[in-house]
Protein backbone atom coordinates (compact mmCIF):
# COMPACT_ATOMS: atom_id res chain seq x y z
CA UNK A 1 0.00 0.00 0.00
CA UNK A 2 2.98 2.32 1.21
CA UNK A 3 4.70 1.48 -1.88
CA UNK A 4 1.76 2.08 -4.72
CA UNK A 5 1.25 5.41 -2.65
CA UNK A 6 4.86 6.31 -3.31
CA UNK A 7 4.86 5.93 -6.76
CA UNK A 8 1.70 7.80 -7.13
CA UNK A 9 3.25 10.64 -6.04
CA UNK A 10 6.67 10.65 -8.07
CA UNK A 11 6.36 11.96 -11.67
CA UNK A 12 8.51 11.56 -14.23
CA UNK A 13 11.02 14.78 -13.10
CA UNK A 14 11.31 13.41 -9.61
CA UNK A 15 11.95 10.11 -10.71
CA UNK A 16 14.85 11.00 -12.91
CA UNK A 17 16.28 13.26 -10.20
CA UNK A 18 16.15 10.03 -7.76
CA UNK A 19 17.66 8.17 -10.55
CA UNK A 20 20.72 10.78 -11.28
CA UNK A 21 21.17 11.11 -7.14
CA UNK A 22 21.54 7.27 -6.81
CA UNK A 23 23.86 7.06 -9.91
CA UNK A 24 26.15 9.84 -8.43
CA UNK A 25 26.15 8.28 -5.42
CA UNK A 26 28.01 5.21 -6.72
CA UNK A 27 29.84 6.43 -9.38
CA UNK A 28 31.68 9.21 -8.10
CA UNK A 29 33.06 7.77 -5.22
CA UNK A 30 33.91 4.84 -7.38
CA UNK A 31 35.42 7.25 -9.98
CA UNK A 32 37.25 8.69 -6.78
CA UNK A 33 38.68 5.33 -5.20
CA UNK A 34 38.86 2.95 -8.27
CA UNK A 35 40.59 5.31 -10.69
CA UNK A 36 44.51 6.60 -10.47
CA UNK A 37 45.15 10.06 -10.01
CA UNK A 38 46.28 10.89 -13.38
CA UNK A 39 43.12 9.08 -14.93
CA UNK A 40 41.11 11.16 -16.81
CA UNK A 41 37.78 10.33 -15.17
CA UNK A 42 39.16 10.22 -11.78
CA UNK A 43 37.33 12.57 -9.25
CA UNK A 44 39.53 14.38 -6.70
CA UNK A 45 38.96 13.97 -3.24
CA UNK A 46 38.50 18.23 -2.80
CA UNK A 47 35.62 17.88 -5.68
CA UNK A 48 33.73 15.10 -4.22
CA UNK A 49 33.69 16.94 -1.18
CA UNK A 50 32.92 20.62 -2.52
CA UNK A 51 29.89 17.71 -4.38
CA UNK A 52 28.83 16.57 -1.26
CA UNK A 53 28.45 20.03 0.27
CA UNK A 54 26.27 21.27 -3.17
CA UNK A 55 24.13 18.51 -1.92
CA UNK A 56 23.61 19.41 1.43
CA UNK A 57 22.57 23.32 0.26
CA UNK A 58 20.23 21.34 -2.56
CA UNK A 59 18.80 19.81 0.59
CA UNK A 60 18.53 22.86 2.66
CA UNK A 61 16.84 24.38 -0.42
CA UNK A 62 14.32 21.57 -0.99
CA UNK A 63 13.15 21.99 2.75
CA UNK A 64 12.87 25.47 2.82
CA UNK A 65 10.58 24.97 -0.69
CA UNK A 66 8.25 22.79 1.32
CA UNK A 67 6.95 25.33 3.54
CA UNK A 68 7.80 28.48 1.33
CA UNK A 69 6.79 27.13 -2.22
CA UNK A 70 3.72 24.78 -0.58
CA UNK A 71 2.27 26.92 2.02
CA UNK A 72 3.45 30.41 1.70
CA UNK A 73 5.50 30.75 4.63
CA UNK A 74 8.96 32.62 3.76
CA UNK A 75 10.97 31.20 6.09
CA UNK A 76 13.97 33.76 6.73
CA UNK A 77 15.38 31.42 9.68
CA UNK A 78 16.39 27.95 8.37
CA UNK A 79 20.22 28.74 8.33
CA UNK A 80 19.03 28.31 12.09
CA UNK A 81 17.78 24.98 11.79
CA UNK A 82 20.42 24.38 9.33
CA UNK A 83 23.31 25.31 11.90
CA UNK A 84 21.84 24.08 14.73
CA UNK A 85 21.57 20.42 13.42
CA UNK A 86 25.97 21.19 12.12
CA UNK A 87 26.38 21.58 15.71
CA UNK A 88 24.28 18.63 16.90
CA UNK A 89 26.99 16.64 14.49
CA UNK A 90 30.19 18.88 15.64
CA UNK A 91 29.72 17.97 19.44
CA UNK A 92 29.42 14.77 18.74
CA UNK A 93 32.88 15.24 16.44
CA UNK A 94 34.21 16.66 19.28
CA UNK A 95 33.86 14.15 21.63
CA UNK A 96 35.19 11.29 19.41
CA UNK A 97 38.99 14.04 19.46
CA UNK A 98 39.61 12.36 23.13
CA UNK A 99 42.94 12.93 24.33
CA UNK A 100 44.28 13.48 21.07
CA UNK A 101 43.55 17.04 21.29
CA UNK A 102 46.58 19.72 21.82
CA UNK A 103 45.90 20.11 25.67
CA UNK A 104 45.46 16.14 25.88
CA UNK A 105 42.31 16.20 28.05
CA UNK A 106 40.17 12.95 27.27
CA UNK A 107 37.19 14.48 28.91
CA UNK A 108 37.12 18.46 27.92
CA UNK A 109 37.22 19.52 24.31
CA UNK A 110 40.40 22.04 23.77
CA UNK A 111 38.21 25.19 23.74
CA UNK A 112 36.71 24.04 27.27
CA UNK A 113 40.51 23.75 28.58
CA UNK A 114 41.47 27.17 26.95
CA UNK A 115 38.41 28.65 28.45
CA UNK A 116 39.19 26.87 32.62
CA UNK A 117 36.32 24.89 32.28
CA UNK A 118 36.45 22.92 34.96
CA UNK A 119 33.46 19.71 33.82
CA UNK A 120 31.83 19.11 30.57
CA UNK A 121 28.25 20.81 30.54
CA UNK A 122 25.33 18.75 30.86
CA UNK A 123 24.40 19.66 27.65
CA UNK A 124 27.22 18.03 26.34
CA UNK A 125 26.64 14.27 27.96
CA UNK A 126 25.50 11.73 25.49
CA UNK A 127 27.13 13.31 22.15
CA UNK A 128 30.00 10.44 22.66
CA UNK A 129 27.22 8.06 20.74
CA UNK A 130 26.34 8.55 17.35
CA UNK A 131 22.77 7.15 17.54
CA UNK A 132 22.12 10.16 20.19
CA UNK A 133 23.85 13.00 18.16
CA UNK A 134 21.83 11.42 15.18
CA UNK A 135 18.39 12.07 17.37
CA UNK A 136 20.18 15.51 18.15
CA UNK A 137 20.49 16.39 15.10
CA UNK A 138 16.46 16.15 13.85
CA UNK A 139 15.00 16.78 17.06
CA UNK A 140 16.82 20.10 18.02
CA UNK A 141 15.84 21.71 15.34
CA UNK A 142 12.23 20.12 15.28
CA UNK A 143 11.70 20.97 18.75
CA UNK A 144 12.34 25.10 17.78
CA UNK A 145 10.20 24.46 14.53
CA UNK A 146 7.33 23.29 17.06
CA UNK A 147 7.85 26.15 19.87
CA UNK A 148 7.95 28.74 17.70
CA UNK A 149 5.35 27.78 15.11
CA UNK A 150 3.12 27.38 18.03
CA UNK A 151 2.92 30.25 19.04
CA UNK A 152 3.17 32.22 15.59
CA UNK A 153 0.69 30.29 13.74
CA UNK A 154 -2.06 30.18 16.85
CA UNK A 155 -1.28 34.17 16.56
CA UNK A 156 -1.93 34.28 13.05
CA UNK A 157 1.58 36.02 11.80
CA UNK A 158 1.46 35.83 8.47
CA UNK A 159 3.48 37.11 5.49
CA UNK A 160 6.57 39.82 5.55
CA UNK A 161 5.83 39.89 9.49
CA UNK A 162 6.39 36.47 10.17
CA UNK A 163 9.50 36.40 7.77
CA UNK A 164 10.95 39.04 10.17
CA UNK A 165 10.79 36.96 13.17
CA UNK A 166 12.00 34.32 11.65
CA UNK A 167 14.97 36.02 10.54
CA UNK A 168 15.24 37.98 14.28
CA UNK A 169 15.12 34.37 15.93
CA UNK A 170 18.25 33.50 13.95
CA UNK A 171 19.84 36.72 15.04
CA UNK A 172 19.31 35.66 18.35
CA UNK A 173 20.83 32.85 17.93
CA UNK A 174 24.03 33.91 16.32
CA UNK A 175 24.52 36.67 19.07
CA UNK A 176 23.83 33.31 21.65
CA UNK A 177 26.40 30.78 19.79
CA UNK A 178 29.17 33.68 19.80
CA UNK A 179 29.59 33.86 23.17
CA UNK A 180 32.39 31.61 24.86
CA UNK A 181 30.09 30.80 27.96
CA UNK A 182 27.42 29.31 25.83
CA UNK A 183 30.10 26.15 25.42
CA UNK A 184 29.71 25.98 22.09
CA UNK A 185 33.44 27.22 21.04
CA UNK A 186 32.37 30.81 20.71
CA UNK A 187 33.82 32.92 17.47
CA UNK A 188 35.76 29.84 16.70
CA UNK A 189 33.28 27.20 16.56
CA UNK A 190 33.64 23.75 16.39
CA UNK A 191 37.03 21.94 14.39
CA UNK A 192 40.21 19.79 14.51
CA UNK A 193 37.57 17.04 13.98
CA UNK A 194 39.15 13.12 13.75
CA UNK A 195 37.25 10.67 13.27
CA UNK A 196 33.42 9.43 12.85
CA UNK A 197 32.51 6.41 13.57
CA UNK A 198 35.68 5.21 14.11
CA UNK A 199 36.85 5.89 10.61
CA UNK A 200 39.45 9.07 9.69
CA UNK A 201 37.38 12.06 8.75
CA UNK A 202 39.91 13.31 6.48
CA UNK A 203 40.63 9.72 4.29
CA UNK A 204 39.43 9.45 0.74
CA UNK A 205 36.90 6.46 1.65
CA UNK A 206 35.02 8.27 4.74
CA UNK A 207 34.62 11.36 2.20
CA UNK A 208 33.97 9.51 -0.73
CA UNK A 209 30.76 7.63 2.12
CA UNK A 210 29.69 11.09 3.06
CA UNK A 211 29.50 12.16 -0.50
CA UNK A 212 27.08 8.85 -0.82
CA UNK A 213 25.46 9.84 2.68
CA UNK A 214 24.59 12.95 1.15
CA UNK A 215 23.05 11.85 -2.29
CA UNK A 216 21.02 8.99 -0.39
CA UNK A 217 19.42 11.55 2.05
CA UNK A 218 18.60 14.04 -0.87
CA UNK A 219 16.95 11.64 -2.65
CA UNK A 220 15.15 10.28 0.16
CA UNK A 221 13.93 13.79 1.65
CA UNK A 222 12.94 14.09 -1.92
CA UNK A 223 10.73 11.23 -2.56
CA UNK A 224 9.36 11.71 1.51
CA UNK A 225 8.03 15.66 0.40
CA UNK A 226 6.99 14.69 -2.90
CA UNK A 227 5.04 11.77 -0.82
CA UNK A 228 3.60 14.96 1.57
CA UNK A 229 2.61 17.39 -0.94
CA UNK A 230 1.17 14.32 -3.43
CA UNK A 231 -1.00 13.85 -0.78
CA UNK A 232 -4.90 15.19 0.52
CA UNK A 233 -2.75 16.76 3.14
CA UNK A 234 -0.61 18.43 0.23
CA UNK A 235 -3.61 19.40 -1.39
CA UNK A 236 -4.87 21.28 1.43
CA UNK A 237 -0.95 22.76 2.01
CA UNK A 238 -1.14 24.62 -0.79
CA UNK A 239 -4.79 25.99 -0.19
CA UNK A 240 -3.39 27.24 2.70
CA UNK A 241 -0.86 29.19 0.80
CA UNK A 242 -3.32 30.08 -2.06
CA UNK A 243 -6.46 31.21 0.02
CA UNK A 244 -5.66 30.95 4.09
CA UNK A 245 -9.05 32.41 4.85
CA UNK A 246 -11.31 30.57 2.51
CA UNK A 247 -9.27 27.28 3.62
CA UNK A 248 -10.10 28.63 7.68
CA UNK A 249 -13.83 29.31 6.77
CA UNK A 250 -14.11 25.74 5.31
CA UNK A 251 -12.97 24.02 8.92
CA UNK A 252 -9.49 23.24 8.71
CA UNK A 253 -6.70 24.02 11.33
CA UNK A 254 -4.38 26.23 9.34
CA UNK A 255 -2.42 26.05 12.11
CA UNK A 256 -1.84 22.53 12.50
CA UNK A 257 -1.28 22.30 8.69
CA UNK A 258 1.45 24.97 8.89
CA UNK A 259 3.01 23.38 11.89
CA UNK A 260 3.16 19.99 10.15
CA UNK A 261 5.02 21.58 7.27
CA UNK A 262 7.25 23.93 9.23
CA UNK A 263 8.64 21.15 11.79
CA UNK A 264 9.37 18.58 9.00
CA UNK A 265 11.20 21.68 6.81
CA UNK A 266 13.25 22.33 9.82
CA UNK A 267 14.03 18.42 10.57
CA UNK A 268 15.61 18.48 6.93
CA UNK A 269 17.23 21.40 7.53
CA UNK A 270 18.99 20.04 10.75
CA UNK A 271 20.02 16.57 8.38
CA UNK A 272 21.72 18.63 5.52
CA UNK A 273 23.49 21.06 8.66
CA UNK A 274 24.66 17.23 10.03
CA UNK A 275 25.72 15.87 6.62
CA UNK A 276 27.57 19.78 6.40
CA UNK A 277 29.97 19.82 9.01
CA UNK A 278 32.33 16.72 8.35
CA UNK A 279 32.56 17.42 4.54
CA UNK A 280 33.72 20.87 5.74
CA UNK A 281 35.31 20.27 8.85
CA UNK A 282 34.34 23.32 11.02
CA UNK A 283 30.88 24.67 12.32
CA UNK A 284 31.07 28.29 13.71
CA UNK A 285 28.05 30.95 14.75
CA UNK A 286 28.52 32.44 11.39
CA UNK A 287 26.51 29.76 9.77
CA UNK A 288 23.60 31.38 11.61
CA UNK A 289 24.15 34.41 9.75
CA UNK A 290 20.67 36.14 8.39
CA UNK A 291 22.31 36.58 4.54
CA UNK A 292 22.80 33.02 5.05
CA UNK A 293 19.30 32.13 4.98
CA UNK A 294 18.63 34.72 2.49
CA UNK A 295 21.24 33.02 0.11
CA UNK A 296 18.42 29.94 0.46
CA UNK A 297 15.53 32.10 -0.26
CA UNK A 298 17.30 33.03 -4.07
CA UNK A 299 18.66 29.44 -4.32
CA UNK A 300 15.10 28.20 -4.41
CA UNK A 301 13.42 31.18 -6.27
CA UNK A 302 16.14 30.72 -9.02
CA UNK A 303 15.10 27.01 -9.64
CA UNK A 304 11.33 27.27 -8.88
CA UNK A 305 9.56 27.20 -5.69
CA UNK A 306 6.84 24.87 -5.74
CA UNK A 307 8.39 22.50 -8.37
CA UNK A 308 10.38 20.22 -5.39
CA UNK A 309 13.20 19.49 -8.09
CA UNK A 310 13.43 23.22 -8.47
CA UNK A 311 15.30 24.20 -5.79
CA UNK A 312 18.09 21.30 -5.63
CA UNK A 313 18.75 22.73 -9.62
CA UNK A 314 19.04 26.02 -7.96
CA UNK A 315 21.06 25.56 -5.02
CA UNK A 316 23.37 23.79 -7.07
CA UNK A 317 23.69 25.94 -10.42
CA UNK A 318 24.22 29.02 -7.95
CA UNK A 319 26.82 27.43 -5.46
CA UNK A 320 28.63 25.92 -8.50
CA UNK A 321 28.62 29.30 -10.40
CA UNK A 322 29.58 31.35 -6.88
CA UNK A 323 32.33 28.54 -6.56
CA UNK A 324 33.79 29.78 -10.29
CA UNK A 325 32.82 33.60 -9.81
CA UNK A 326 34.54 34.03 -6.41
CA UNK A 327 37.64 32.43 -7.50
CA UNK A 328 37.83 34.95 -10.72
CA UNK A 329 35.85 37.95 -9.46
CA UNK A 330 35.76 37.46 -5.86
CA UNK A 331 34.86 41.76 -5.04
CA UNK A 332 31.86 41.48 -7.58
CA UNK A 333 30.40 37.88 -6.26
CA UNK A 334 27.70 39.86 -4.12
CA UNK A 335 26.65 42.05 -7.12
CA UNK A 336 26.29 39.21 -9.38
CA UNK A 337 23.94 37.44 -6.71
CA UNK A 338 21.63 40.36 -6.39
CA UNK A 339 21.64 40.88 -10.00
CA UNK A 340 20.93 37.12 -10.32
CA UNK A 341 17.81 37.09 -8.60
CA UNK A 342 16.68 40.65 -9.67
CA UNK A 343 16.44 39.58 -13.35
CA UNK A 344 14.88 35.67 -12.27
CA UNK A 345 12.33 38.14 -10.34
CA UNK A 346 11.74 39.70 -13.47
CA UNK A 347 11.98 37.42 -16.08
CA UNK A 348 12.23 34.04 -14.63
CA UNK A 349 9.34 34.53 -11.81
CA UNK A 350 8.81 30.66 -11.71
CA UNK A 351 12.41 29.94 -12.16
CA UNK A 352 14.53 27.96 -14.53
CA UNK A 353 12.72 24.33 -13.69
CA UNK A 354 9.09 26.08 -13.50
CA UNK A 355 9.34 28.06 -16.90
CA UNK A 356 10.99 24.90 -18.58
CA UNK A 357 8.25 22.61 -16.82
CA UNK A 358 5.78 25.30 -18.41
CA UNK A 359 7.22 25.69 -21.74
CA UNK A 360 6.85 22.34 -22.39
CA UNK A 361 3.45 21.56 -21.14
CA UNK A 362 2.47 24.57 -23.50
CA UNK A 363 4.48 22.65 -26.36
CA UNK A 364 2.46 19.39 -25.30
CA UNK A 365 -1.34 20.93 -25.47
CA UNK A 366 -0.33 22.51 -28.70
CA UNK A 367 0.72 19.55 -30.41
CA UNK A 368 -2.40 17.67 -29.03
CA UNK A 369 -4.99 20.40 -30.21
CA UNK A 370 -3.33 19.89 -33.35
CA UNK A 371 -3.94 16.36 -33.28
CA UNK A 372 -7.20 16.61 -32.63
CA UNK A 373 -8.24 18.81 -35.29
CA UNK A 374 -9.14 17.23 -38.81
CA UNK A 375 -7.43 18.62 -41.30
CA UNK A 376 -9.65 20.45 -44.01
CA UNK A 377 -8.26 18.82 -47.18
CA UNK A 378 -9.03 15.57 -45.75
CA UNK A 379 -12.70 16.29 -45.40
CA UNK A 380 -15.28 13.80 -46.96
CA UNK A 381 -17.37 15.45 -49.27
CA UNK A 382 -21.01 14.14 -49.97
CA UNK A 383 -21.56 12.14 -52.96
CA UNK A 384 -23.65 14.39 -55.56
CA UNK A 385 -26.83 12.61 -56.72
CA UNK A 386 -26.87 10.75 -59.99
């Protein structure tokens, strides 16, 4: 039953985008650890890496196009639930260091020695087990999805106001994260990670696994929303976004529906921060930064909210052409940005998957009216009387 549900719900696009995810995630890390260096199809270990972060923003992307692109809600905060779930993975990085740190203390982390701490917070206890940073990691941010939707959907915030408290709730927490007595490493963050699991974060294999990690989870969080919004519940999402007071007159809790939406967003927000940190190494308050979740908002727009595939074209097309631009034009990166999503504003408003997806459904009703039509010269004229 599960199963004949699921495929209801993928079309064609989705499908092929769960098909390209799974093929990447065998053959570049095969590419990476089966060919020699000087092969010519032989993937670096910096690329599959830089790869495996892409995939983590096209995640980030495709959860903040759930709620923004399904129910309306422009979420200005899920850097926040994005960061929050990095750090959920970076404490429990942390605590795998031991006494290999540079002070040598098995049980305190080497900012919490700098800093004369004298015990581990209790905040801390637990992150030595994967299985608990792994619950960490979705339930942290779900837990601040809940809260806060809570009490801003019972209150009825809607539109630009509710995308300014979003965006002042990650404010708070940047301010929060940078100081030292938080114990969350202050300015400097979380870094000099090891090991996970027991394997070397920095050898080929464990990145050329978290590359895979990555391109499994995408494709999962991608059939699992294209599951919700497939759905009578999905149906009544987007009412939500397209008429919130007709949809409130006709008995449903908008409220709960938003909720729904907003804590499952933020759960795959706090998965893409986890599957961040050890393909980057370091987790710091700046990932909390407002322009950061801004950056999300244009990654989506440019590939079309609303379209689910949309957004992971976007995320990755713009991080792949800020990756070029900032190594040739690094001063002029920010310009091209705002100019970027001025003119897909303007001239792209459903973005590059949403105009192609309507361009060719345009193409397809043309060619079927003209199918349907009989063509005059093959018209069968009535035989004249003899």
């Amino acid at each position: 039953m599960i199963t004949s549900f699921l495929m209801k719900s993928l079309d064609r696009s989705i499908l092929i985008v769960v098909a390209i995810l799974l093929g990447l995630a065998l053959l570049v890390p095969a590419l990476n650890l089966l060919t020699a260096p000087n092969h010519p199809l032989h993937v670096p270990t910096y690329l599959v890496s830089l790869f495996g972060k892409y995939l983590t923003y096209a995640l980030l992307a495709l959860a903040l196009d759930l709620v923004w692109g399904f129910c309306g809600i422009l979420s200005l905060g899920h850097a926040a639930f994005f960061a929050l779930g990095g750090y959920a993975m970076g404490m429990y990085l942390m605590r795998q260091i031991g006494a290999r740190g540079s002070y040598g203390n098995p049980l305190l982390p080497d900012f919490m020695v700098f800093l004369n701490w004298k015990e581990l917070p209790w905040f801390w206890y637990g992150f030595d087990m994967f299985w608990f940073a792994a619950l960490m990691v979705v339930l942290v941010p779900g837990v601040l999805a809940f809260v806060f939707g809570w009490f801003a959907f019972r209150s009825r915030v809607n539109g630009v106001y509710l995308s300014i408290i979003t965006q002042a709730m990650t404010y708070a927490l940047l301010l929060a994260f940078f100081r030292n007595d938080m114990g969350f490493g202050g300015n400097n963050g979380l870094t000099d990670f090891k090991d996970i699991l027991g394997f070397n974060i920095q050898a080929d294999g464990t990145r050329a696994v978290l590359f895979a990690a990555s391109a499994l989870m995408l494709a999962l969080c991608l059939i699992l929303t294209a599951a919700i919004v497939r759905s009578k519940y999905g149906k009544v999402l987007v009412a939500v976004r397209d008429a919130e007071s007709r949809t409130r007159f006709l008995g449903y809790r908008v409220e709960h529906i938003k909720l729904f939406a907003f804590t499952v967003s933020a759960m795959m927000a706090g998965i893409a921060g986890a599957l961040y940190v050890p393909q980057v190494g370091i987790i710091n308050p700046g990932e909390f930064e407002p322009g950061n979740s801004i950056e999300v908002v244009i990654w989506t727009a440019v590939g079309g909210r609303g379209t689910l595939v949309g957004p992971i074209v976007g995320a990755i097309l713009v991080n792949g052409g800020k990756s070029i631009f900032t190594a040739a034009f690094p001063e002029f990166w920010l310009f091209a940005l705002g100019g970027l999503f001025v003119l897909v504003t303007l001239f792209l408003p459903k973005g590059v998957v949403g105009t192609a997806g309507a361009y060719f459904a345009r193409r397809r009703a043309e060619r079927k009216a003209r199918a349907n039509e009989a063509p005059d010269n093959l018209a069968i004229e009535p035989m004249a009387a003899e």
